[in-house]
PDB file of N, CA and C in Angstrom:
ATOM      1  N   UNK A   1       4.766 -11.437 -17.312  1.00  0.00           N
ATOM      2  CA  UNK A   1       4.538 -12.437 -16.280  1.00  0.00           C
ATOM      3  C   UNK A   1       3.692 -13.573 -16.831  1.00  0.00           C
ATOM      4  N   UNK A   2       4.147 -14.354 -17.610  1.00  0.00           N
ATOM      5  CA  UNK A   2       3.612 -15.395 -18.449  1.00  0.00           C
ATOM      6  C   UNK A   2       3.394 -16.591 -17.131  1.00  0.00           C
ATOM      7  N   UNK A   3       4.195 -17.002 -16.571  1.00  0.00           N
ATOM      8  CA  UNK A   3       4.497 -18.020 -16.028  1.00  0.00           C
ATOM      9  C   UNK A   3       3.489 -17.739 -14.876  1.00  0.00           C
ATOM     10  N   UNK A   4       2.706 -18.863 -14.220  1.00  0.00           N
ATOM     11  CA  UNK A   4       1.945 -18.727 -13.096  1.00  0.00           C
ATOM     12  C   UNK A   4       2.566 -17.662 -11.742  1.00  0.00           C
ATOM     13  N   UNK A   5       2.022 -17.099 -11.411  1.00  0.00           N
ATOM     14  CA  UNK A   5       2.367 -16.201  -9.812  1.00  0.00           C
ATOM     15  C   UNK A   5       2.267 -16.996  -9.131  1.00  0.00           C
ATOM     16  N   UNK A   6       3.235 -16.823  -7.805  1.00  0.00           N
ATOM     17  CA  UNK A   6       2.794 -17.817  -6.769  1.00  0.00           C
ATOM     18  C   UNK A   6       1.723 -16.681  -5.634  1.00  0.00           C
ATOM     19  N   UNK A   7       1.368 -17.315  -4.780  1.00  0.00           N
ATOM     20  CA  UNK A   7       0.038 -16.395  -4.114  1.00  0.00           C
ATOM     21  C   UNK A   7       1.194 -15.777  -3.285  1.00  0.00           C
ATOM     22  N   UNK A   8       2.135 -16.132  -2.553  1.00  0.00           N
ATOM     23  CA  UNK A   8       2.932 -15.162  -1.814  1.00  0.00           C
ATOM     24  C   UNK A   8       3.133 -13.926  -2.751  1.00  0.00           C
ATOM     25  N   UNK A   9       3.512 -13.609  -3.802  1.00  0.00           N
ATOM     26  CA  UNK A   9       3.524 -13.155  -4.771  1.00  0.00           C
ATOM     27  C   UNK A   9       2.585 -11.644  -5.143  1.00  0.00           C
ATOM     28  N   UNK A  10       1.787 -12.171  -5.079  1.00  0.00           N
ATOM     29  CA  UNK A  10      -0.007 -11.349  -5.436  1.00  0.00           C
ATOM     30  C   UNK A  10       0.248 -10.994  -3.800  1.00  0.00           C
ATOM     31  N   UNK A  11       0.154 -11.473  -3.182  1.00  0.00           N
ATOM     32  CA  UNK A  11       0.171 -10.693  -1.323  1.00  0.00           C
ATOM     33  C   UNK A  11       1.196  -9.742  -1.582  1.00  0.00           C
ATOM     34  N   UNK A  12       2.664 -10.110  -1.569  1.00  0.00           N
ATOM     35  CA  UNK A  12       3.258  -8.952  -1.837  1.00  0.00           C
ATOM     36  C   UNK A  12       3.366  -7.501  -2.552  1.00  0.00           C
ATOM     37  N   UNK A  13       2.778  -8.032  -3.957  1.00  0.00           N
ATOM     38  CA  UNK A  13       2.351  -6.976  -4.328  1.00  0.00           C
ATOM     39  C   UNK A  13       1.370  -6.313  -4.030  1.00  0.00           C
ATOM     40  N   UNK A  14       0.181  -6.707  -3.996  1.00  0.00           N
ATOM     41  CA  UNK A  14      -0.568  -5.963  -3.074  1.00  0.00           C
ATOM     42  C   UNK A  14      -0.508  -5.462  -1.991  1.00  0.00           C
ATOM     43  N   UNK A  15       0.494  -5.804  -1.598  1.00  0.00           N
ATOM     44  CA  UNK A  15       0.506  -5.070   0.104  1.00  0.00           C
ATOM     45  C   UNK A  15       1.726  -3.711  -0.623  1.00  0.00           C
ATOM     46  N   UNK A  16       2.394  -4.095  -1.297  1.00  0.00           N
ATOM     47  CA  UNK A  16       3.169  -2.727  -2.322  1.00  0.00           C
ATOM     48  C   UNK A  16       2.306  -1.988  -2.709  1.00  0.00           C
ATOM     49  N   UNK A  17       0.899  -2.050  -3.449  1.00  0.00           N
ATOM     50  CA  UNK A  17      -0.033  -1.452  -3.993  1.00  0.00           C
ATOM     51  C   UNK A  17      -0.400  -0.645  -2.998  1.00  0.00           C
ATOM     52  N   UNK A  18      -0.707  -0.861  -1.693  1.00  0.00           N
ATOM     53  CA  UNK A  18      -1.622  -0.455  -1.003  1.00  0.00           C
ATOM     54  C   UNK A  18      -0.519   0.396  -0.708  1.00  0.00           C
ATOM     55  N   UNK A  19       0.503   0.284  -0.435  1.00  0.00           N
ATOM     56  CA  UNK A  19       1.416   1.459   0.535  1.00  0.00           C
ATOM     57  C   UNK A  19       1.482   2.334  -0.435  1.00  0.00           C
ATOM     58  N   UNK A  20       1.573   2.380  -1.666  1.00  0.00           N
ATOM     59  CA  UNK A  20       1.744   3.713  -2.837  1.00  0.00           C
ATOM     60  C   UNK A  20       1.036   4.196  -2.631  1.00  0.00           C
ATOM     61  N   UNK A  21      -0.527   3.630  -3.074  1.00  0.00           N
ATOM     62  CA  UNK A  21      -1.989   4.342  -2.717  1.00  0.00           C
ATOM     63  C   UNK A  21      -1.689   5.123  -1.432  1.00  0.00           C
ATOM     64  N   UNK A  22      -1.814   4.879  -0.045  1.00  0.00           N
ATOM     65  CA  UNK A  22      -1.790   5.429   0.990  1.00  0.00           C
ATOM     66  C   UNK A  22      -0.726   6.807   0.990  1.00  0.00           C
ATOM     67  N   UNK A  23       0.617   6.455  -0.019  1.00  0.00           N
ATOM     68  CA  UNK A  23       1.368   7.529   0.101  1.00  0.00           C
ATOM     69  C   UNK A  23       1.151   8.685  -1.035  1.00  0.00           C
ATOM     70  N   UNK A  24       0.025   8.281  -2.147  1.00  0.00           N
ATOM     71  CA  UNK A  24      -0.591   8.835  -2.847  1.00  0.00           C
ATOM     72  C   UNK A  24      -2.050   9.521  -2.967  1.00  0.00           C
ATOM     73  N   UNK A  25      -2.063  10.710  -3.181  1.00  0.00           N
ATOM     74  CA  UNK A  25      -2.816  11.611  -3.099  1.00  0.00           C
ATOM     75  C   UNK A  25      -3.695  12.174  -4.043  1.00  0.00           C
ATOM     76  N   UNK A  26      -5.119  11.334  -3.899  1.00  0.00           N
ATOM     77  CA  UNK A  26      -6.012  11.484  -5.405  1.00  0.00           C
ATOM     78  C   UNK A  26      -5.696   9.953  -6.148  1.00  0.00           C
ATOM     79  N   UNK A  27      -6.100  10.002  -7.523  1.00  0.00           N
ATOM     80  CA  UNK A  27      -6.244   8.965  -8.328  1.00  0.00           C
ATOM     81  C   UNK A  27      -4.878   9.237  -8.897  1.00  0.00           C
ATOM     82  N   UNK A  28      -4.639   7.656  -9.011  1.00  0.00           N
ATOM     83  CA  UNK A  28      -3.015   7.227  -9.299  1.00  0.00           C
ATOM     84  C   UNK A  28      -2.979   6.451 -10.403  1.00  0.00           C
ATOM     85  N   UNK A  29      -2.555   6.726 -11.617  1.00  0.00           N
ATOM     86  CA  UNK A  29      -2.577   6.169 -13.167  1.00  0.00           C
ATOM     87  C   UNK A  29      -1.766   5.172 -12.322  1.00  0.00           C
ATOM     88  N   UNK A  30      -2.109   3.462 -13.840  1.00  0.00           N
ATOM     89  CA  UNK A  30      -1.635   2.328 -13.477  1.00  0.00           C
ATOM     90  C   UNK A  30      -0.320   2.666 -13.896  1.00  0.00           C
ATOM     91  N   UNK A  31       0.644   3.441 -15.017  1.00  0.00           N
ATOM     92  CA  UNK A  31       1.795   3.811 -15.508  1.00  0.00           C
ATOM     93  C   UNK A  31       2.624   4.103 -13.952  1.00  0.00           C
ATOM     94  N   UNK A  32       1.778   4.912 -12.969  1.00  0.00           N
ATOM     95  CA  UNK A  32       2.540   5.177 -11.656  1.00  0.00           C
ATOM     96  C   UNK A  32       2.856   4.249 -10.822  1.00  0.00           C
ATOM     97  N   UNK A  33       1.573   3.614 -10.985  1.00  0.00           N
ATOM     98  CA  UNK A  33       1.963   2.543 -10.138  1.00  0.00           C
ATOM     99  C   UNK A  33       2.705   1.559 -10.752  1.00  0.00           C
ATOM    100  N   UNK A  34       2.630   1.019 -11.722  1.00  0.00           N
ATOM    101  CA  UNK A  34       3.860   0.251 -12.372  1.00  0.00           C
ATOM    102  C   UNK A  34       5.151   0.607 -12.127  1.00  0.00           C
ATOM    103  N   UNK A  35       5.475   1.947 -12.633  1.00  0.00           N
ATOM    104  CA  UNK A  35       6.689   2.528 -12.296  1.00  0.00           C
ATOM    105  C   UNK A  35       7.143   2.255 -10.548  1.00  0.00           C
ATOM    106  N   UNK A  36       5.826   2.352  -9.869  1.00  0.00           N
ATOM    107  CA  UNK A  36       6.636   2.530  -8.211  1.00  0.00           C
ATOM    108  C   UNK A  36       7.303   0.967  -7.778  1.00  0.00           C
ATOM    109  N   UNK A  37       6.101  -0.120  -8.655  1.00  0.00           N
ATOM    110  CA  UNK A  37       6.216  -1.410  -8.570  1.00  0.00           C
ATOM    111  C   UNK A  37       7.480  -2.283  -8.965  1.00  0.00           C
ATOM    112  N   UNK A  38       8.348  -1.030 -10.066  1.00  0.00           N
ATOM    113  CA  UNK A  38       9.322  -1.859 -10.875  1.00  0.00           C
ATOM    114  C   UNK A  38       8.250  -2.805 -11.840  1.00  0.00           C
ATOM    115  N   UNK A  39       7.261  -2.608 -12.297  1.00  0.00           N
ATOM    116  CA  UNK A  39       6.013  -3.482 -13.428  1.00  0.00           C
ATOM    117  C   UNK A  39       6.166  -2.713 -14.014  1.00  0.00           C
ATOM    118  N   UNK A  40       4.936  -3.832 -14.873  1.00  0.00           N
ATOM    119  CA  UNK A  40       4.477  -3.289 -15.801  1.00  0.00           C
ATOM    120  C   UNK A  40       2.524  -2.651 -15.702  1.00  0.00           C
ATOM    121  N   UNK A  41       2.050  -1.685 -16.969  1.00  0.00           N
ATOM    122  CA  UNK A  41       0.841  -1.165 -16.299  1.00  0.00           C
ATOM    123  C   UNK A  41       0.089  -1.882 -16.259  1.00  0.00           C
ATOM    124  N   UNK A  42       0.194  -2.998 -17.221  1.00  0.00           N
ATOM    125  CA  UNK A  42      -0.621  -4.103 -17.472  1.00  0.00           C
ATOM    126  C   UNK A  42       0.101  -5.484 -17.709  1.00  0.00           C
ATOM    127  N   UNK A  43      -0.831  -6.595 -17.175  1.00  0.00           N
ATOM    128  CA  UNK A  43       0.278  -7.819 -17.370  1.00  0.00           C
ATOM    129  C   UNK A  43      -0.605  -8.829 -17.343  1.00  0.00           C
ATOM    130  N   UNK A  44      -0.436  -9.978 -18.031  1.00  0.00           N
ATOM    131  CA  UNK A  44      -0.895 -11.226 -18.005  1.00  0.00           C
ATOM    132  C   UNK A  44      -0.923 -12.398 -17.050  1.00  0.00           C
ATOM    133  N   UNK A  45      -1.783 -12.880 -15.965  1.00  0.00           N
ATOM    134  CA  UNK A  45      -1.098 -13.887 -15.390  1.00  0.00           C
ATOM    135  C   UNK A  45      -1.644 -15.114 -16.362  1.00  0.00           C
ATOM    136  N   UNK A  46      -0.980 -15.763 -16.152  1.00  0.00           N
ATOM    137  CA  UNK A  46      -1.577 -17.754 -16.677  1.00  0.00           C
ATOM    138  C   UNK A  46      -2.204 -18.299 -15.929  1.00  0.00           C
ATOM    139  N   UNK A  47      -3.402 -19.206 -15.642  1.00  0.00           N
ATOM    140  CA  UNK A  47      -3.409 -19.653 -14.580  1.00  0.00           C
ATOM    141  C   UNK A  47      -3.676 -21.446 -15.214  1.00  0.00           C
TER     142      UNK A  47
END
């Protein structure tokens, strides 16, 4: 994700983040959550 995010963007995903968490039980490696995200575990934004 080289290219700037737009903020709708970061809302969406975060609001994705939060529903995994909630449907997840205990501490959740970033690899899981990437995977649930279709991401990656780690990523670059530009700003």
């Amino acid at each position: 994700m080289a290219d700037k995010v737009s903020s709708t963007r970061w809302f969406g995903l975060a609001l994705q983040a939060l529903i995994v968490l909630a449907n997840h039980d205990g501490v959740c490696p970033s690899s899981m959550m990437a995977e649930k995200l279709n991401s990656q575990s780690t990523f670059y934004v530009k700003y």
